[in-house]
N, C-alpha and C. Protein backbone atom coordinates (compact mmCIF):
# COMPACT_ATOMS: atom_id res chain seq x y z
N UNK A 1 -9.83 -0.37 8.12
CA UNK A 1 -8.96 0.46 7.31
C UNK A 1 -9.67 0.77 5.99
N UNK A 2 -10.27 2.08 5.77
CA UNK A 2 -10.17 2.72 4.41
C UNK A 2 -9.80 1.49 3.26
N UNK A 3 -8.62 1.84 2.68
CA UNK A 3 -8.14 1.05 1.47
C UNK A 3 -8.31 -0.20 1.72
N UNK A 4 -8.60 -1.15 2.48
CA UNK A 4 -8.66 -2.15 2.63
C UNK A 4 -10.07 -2.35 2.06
N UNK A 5 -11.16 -1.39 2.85
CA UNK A 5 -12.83 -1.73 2.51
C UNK A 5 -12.61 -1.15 0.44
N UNK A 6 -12.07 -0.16 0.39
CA UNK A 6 -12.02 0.10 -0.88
C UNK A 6 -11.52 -1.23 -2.28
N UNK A 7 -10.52 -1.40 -1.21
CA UNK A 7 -10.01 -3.01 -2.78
C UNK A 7 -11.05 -4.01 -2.38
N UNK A 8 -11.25 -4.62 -1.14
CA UNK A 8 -11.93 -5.47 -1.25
C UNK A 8 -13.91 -5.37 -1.98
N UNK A 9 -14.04 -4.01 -1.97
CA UNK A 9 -15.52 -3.91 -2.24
C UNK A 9 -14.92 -3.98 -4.32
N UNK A 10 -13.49 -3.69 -4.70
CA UNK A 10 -13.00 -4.01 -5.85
C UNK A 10 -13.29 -5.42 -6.20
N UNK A 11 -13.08 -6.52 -5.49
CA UNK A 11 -12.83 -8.02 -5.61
C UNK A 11 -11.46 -8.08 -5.30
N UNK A 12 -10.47 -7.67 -4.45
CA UNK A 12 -9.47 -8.11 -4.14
C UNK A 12 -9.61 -8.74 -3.15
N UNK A 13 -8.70 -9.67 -2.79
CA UNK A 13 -8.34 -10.50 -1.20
C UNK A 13 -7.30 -9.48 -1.00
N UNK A 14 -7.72 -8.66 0.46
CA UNK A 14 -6.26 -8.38 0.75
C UNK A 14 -5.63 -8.92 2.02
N UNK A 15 -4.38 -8.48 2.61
CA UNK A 15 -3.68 -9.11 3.41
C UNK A 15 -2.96 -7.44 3.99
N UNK A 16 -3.03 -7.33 4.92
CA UNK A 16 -2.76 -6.07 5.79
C UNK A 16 -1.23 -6.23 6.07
N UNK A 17 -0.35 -5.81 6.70
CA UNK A 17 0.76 -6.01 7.33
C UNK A 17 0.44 -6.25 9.16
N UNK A 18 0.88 -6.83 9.27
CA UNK A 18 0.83 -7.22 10.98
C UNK A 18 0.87 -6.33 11.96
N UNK A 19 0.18 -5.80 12.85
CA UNK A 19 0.01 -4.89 13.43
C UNK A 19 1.16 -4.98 15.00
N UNK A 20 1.63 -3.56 15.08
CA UNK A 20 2.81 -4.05 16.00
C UNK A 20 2.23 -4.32 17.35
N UNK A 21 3.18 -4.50 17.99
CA UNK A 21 2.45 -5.09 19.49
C UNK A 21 3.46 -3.92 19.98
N UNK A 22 2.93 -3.58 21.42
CA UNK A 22 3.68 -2.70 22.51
C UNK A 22 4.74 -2.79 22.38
N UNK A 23 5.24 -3.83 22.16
CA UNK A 23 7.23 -3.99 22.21
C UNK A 23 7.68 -3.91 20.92
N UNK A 24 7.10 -3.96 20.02
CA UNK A 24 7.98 -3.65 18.31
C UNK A 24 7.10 -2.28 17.79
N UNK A 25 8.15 -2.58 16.45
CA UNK A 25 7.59 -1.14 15.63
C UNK A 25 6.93 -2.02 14.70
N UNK A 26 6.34 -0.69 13.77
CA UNK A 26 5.05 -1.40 12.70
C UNK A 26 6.15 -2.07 11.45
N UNK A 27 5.16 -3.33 11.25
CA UNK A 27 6.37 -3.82 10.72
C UNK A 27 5.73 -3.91 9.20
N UNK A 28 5.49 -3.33 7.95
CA UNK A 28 5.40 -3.29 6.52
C UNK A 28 5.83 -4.71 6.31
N UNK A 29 5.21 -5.19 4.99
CA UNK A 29 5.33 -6.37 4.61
C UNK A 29 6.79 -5.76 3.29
N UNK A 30 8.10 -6.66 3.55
CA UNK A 30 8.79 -6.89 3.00
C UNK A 30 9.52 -5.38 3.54
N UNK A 31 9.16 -4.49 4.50
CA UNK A 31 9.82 -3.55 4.76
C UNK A 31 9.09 -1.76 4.42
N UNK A 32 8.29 -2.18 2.95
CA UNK A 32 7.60 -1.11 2.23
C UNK A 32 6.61 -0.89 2.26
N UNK A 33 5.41 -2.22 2.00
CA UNK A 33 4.33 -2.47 1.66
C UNK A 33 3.32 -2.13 3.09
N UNK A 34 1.86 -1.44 2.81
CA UNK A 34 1.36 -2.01 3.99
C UNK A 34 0.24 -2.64 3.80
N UNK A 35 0.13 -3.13 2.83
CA UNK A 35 -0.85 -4.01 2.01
C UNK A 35 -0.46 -4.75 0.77
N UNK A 36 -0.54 -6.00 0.39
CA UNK A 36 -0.92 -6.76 -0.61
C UNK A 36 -2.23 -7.47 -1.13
N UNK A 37 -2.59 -6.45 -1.93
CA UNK A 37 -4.12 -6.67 -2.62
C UNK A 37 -4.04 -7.85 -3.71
N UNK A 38 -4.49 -9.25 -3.25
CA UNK A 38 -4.52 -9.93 -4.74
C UNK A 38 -6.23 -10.63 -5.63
N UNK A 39 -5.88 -10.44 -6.85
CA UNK A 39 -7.43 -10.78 -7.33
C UNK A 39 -7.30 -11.74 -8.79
N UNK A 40 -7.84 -11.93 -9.61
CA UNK A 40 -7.58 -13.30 -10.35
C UNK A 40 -6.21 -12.34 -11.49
N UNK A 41 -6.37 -11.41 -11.61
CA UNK A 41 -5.48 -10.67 -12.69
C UNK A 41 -4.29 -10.25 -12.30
N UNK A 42 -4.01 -9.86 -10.69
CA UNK A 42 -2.95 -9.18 -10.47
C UNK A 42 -2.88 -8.97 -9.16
N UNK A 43 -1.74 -8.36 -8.83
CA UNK A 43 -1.33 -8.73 -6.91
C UNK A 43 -1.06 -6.86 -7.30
N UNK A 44 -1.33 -6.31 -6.21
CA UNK A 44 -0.82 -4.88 -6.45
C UNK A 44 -0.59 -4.55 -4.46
N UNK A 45 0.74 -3.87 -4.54
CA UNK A 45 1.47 -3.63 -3.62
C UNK A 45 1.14 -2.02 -3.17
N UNK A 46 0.52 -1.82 -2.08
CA UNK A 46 0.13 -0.46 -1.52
C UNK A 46 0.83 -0.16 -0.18
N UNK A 47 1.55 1.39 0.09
CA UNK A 47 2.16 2.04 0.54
C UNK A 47 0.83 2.87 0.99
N UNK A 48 0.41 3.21 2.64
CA UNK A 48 -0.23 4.42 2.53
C UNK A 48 -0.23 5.30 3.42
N UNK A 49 -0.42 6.64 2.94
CA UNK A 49 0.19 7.79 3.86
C UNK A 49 -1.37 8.33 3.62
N UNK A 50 -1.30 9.15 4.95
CA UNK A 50 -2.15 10.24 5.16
C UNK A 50 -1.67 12.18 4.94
N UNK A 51 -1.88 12.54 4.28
CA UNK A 51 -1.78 13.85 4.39
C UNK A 51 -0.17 14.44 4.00
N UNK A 52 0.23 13.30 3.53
CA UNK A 52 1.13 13.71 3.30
C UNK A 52 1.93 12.80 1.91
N UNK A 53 2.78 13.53 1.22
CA UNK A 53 3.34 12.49 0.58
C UNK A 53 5.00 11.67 1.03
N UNK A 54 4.95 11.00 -0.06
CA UNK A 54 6.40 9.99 0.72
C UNK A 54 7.52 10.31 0.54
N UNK A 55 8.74 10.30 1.06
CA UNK A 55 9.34 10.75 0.95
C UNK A 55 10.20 10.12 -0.62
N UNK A 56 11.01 10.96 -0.86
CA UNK A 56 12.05 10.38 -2.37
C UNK A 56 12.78 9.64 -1.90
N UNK A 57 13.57 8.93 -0.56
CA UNK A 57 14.17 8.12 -0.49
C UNK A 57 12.99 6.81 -0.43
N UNK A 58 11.98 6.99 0.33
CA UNK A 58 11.22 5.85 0.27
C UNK A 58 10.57 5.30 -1.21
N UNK A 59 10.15 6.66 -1.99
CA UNK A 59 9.60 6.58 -3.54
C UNK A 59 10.86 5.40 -4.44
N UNK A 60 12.16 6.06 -4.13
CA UNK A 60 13.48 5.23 -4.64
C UNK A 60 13.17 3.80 -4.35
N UNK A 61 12.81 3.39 -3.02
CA UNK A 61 13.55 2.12 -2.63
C UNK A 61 11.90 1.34 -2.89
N UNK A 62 10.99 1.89 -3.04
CA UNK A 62 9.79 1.20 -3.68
C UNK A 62 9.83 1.15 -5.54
N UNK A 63 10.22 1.91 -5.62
CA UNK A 63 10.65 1.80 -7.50
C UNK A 63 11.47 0.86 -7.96
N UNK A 64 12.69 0.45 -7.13
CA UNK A 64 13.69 -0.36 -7.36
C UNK A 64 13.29 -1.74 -6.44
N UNK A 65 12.55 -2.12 -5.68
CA UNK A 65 11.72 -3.54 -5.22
C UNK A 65 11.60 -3.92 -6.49
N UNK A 66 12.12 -5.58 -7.04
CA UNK A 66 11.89 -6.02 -7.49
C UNK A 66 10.47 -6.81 -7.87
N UNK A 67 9.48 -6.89 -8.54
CA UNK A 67 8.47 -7.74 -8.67
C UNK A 67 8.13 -7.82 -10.38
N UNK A 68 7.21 -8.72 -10.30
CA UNK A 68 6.76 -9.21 -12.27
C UNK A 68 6.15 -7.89 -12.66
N UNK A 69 6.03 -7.93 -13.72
CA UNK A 69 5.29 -7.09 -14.40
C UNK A 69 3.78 -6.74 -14.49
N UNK A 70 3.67 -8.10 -14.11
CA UNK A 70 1.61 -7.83 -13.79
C UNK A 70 1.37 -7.79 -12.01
N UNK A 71 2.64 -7.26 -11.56
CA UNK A 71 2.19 -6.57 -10.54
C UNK A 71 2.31 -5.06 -10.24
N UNK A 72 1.24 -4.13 -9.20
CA UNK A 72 1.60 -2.32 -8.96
C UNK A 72 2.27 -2.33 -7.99
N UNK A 73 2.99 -1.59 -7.97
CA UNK A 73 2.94 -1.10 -7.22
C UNK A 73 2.47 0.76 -6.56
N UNK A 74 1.89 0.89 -5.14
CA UNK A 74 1.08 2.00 -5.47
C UNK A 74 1.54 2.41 -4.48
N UNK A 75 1.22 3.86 -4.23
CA UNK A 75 1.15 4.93 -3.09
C UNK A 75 -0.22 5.67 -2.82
N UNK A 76 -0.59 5.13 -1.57
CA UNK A 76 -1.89 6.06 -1.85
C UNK A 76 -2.03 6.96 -0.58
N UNK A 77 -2.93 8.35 -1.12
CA UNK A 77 -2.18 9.17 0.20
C UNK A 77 -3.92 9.67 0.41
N UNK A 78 -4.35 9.49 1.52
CA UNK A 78 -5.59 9.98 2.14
C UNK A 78 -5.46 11.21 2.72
N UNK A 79 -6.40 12.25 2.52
CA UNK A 79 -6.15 14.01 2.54
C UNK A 79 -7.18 13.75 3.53
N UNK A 80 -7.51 14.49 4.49
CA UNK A 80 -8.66 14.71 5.00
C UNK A 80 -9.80 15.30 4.67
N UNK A 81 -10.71 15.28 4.67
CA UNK A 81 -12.24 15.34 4.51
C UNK A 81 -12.38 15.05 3.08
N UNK A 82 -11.45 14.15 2.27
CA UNK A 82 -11.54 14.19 1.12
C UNK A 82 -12.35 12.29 1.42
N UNK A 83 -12.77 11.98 0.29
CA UNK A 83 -13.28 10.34 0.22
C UNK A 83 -12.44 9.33 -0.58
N UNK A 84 -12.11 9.68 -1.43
CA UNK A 84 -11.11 8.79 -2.50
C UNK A 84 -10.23 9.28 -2.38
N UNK A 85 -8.66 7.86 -2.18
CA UNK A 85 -7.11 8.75 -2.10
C UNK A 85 -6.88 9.02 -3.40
N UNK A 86 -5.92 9.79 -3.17
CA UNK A 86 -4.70 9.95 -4.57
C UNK A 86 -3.85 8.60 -4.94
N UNK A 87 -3.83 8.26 -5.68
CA UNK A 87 -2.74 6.99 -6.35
C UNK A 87 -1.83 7.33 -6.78
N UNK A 88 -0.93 7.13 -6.74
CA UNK A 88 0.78 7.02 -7.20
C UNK A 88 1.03 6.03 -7.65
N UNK A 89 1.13 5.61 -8.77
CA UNK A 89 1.67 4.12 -9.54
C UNK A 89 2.86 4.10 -9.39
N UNK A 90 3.89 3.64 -9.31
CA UNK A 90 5.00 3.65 -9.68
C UNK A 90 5.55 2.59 -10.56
């Protein structure tokens, strides 16, 4: 995965969300997330879409997830033939 080689060549540890098996759907960590990047400063929470952006009910219910303050949460959206995503902080 893209963002995965990207934080970790950062110094993050990351942790993917669990990949579904034939009989379930993809299952996001905590429902939202499909990554938790953590490194000695900060844990940052990534959402990621391709080619598209997210929707406003999903933008809502990732804004209002509770977490500390020295954590992101992000959106990152991969365009095609492009190399670096777009970030969305929220």
């Amino acid at each position: 995965m893209k963002a995965k080689a990207i934080l970790e060549a950062a110094g993050y540890d990351v942790q993917l969300a669990p990949n579904p098996s034939k009989w379930s759907l993809q299952n996001d960590l905590w429902g939202l997330w499909d990554l938790c990047a953590v490194d000695a400063e900060s844990i940052r929470f990534v959402q990621i879409k391709t080619n598209a952006r997210e929707t406003l009910i999903d933008r809502e219910k990732m804004s209002l997830w509770p977490c500390p303050s020295w954590c992101r949460k992000e959106v990152w959206v991969f365009y095609d033939r492009k190399k670096d995503p777009i970030i969305h902080k929220l």
